[in-house]
N, C-alpha and C. Protein backbone atom coordinates (compact mmCIF):
# COMPACT_ATOMS: atom_id res chain seq x y z
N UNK A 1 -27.07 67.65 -32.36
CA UNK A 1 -26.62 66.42 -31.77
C UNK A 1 -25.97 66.71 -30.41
N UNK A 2 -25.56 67.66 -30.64
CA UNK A 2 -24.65 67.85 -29.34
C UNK A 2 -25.88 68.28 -27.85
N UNK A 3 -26.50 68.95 -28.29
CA UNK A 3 -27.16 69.52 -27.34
C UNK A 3 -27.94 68.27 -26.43
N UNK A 4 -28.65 67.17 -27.59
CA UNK A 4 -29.04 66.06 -27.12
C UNK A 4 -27.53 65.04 -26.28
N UNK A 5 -27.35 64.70 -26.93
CA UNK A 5 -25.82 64.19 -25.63
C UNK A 5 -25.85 65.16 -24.38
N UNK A 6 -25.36 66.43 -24.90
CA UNK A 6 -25.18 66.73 -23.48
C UNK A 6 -26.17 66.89 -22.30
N UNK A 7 -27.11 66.91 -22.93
CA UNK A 7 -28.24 66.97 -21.61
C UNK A 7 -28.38 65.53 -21.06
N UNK A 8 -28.53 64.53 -22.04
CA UNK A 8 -28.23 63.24 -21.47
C UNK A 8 -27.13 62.64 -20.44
N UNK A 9 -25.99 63.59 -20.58
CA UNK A 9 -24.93 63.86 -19.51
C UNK A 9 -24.87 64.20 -18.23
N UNK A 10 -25.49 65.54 -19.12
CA UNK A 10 -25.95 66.38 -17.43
C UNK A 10 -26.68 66.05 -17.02
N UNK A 11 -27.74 65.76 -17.20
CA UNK A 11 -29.00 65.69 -16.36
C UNK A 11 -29.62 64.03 -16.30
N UNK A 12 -29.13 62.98 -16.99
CA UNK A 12 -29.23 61.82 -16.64
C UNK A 12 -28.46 60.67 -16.55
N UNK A 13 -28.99 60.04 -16.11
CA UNK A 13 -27.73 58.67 -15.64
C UNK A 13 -27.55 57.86 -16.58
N UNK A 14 -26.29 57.44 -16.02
CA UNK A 14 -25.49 56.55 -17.34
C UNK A 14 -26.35 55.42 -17.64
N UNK A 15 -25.90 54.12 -18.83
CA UNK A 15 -25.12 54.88 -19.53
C UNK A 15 -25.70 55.65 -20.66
N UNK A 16 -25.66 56.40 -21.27
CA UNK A 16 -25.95 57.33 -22.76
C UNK A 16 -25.47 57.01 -23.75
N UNK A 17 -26.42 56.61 -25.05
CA UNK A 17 -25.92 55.82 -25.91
C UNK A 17 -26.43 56.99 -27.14
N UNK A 18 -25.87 57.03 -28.61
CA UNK A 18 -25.94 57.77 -29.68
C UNK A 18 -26.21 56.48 -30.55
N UNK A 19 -27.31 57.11 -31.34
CA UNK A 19 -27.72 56.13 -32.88
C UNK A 19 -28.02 57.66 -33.73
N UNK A 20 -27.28 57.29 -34.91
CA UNK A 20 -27.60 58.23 -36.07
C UNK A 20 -28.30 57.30 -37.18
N UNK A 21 -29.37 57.62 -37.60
CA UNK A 21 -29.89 56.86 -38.77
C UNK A 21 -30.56 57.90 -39.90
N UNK A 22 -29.65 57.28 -41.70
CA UNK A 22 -30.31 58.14 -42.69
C UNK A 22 -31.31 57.75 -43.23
N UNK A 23 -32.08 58.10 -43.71
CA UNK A 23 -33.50 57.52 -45.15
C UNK A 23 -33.15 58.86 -45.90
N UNK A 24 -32.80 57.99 -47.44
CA UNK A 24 -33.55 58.76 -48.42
C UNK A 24 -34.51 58.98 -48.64
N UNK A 25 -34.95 59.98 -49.06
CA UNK A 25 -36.48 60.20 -50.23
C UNK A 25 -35.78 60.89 -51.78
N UNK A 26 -36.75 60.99 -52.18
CA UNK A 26 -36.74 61.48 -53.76
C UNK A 26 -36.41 63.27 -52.75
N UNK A 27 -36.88 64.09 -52.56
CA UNK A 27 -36.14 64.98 -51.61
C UNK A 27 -35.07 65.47 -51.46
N UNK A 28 -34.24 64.34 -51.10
CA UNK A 28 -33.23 64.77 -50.30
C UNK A 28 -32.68 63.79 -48.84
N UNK A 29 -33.96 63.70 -48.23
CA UNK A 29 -33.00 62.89 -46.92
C UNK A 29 -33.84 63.31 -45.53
N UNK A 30 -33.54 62.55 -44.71
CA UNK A 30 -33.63 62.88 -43.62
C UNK A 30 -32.43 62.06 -42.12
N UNK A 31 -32.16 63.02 -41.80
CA UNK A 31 -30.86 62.11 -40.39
C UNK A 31 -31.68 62.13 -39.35
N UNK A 32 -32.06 61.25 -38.85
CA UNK A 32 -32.19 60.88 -36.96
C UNK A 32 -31.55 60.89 -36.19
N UNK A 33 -31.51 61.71 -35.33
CA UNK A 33 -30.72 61.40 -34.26
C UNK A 33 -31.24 60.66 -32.96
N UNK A 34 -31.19 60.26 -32.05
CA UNK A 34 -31.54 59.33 -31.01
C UNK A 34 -30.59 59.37 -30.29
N UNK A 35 -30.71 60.04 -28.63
CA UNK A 35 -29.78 59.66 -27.60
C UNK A 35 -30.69 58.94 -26.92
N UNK A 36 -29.72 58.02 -26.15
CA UNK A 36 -30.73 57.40 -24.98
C UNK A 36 -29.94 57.06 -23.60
N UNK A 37 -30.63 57.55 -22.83
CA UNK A 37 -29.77 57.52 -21.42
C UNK A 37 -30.24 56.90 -20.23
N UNK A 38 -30.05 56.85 -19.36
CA UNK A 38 -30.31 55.92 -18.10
C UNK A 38 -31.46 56.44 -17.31
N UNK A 39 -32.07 57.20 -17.41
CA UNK A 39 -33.26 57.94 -17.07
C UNK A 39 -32.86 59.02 -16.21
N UNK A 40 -34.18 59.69 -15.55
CA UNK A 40 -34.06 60.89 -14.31
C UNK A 40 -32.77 60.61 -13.40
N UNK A 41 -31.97 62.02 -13.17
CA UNK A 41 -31.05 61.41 -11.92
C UNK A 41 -32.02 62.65 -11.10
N UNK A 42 -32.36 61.76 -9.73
CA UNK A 42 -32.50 62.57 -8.42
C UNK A 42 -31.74 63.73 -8.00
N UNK A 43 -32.14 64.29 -7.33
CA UNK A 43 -31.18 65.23 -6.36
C UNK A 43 -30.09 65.87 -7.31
N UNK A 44 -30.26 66.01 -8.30
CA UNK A 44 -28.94 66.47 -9.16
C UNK A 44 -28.58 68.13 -8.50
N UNK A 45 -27.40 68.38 -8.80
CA UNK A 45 -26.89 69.34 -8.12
C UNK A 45 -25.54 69.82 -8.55
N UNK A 46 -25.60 71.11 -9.13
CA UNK A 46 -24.66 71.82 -10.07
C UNK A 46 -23.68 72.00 -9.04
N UNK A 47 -22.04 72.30 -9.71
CA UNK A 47 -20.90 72.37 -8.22
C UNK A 47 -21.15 73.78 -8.15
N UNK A 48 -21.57 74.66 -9.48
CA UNK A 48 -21.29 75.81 -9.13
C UNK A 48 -22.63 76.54 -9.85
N UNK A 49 -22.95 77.90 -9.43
CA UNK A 49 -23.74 78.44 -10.67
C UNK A 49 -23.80 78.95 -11.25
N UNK A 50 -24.86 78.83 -12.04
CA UNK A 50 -24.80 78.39 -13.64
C UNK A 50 -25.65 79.94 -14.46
N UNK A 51 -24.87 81.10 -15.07
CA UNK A 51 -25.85 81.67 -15.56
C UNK A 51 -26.83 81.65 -16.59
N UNK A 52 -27.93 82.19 -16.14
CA UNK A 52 -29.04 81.43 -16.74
C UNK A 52 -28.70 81.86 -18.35
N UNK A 53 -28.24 82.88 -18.77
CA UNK A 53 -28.01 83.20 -20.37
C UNK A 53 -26.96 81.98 -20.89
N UNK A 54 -26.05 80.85 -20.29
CA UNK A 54 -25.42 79.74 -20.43
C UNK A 54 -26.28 78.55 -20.56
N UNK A 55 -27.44 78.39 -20.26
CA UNK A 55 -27.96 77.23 -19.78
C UNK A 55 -29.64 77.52 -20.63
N UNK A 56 -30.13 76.49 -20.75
CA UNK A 56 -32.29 76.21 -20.99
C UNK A 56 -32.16 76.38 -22.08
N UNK A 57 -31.35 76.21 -23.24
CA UNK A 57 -31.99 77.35 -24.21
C UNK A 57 -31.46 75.42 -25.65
N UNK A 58 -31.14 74.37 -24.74
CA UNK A 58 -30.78 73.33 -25.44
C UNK A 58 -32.07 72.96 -26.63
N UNK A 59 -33.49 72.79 -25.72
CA UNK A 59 -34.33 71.90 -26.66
C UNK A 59 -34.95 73.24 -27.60
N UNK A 60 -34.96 74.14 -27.52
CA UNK A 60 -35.63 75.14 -28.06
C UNK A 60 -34.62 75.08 -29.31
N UNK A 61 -33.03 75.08 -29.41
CA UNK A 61 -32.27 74.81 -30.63
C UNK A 61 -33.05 73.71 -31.39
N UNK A 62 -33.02 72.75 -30.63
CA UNK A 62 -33.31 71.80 -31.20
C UNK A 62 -34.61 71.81 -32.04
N UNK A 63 -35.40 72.26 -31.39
CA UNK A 63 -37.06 72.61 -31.99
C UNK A 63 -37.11 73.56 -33.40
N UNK A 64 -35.99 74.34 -32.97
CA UNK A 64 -35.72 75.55 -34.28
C UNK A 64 -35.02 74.82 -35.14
N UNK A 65 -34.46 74.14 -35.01
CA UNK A 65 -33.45 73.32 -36.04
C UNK A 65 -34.26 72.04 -37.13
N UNK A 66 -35.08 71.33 -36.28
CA UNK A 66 -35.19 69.91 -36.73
C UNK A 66 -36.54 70.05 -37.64
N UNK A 67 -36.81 69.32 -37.92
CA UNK A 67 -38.08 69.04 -38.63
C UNK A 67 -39.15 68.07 -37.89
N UNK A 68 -38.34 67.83 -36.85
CA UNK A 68 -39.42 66.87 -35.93
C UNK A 68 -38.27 66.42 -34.18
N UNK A 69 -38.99 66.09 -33.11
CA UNK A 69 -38.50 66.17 -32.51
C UNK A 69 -39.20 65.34 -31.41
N UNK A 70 -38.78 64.45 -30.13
CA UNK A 70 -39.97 63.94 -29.27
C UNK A 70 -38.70 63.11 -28.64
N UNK A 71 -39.64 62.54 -27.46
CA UNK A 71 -38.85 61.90 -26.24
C UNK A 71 -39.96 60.57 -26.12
N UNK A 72 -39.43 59.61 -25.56
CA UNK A 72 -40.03 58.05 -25.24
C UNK A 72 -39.03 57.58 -24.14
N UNK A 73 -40.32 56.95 -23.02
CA UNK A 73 -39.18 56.39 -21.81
C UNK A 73 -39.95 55.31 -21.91
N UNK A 74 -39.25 54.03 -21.86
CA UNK A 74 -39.07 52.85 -21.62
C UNK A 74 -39.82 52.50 -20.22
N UNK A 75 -40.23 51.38 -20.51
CA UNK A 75 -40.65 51.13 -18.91
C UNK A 75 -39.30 50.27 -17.78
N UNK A 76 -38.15 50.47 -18.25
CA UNK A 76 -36.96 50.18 -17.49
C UNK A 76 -36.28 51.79 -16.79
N UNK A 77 -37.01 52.76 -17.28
CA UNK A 77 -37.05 54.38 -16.78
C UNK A 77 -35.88 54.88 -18.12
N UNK A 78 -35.35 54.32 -18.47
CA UNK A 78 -34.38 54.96 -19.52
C UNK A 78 -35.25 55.57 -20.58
N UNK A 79 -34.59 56.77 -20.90
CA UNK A 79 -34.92 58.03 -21.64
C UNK A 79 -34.31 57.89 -23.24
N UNK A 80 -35.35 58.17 -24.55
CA UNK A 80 -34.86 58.35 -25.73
C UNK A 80 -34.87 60.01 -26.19
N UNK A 81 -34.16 60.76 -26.26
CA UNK A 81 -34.40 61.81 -27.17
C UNK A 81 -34.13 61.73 -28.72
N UNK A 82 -34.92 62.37 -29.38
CA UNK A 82 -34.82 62.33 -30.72
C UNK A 82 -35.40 63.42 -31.76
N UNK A 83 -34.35 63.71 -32.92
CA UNK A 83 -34.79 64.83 -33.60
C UNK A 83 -34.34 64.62 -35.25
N UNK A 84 -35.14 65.21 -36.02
CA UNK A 84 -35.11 64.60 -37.43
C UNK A 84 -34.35 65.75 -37.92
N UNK A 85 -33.91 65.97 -39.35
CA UNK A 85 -33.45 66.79 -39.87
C UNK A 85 -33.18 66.34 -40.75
N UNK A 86 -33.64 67.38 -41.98
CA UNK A 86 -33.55 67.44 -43.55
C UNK A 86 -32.41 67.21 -44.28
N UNK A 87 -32.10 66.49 -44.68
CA UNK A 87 -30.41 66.73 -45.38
C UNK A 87 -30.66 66.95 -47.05
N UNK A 88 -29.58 67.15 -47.78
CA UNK A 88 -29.49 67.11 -48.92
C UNK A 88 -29.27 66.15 -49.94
């Protein structure tokens, strides 16, 4: 969850919104997560830099983590990220 927020932070414009949603199954479960943010910011520009062993390595967690995972932009340019995960 976190990794999705924060890139929605960093790297796009306000505002950034969080939805968590559960479904049971006979299973176990599954949680959604969903950020959604204001789309691409232009010209973005770090104050300082950034080493690369600190930084890139957000959606690849995410990919290793989830059970499913994908992005949808709106035709107002705002950005959804979203990633599933198994619960108990």
């Amino acid at each position: 969850m976190s990794e999705l927020i924060g890139d929605a932070i960093l790297h796009a414009l306000p505002p950034a919104s969080l939805r968590l949603t559960r479904r049971r199954t006979p299973s176990g479960g599954t949680l959604r997560i969903e950020v959604t943010d204001g789309g691409p910011r232009s010209g973005l520009q770090t104050e300082s830099p950034v080493a690369p062993d600190e930084h890139g390595r957000g959606l690849m967690i995410v990919r290793a983590l989830s059970t499913g995972h994908g992005t949808r932009t709106e035709q107002d340019g705002s950005a959804t990220w979203w990633a599933e995960l198994a619960t108990s």
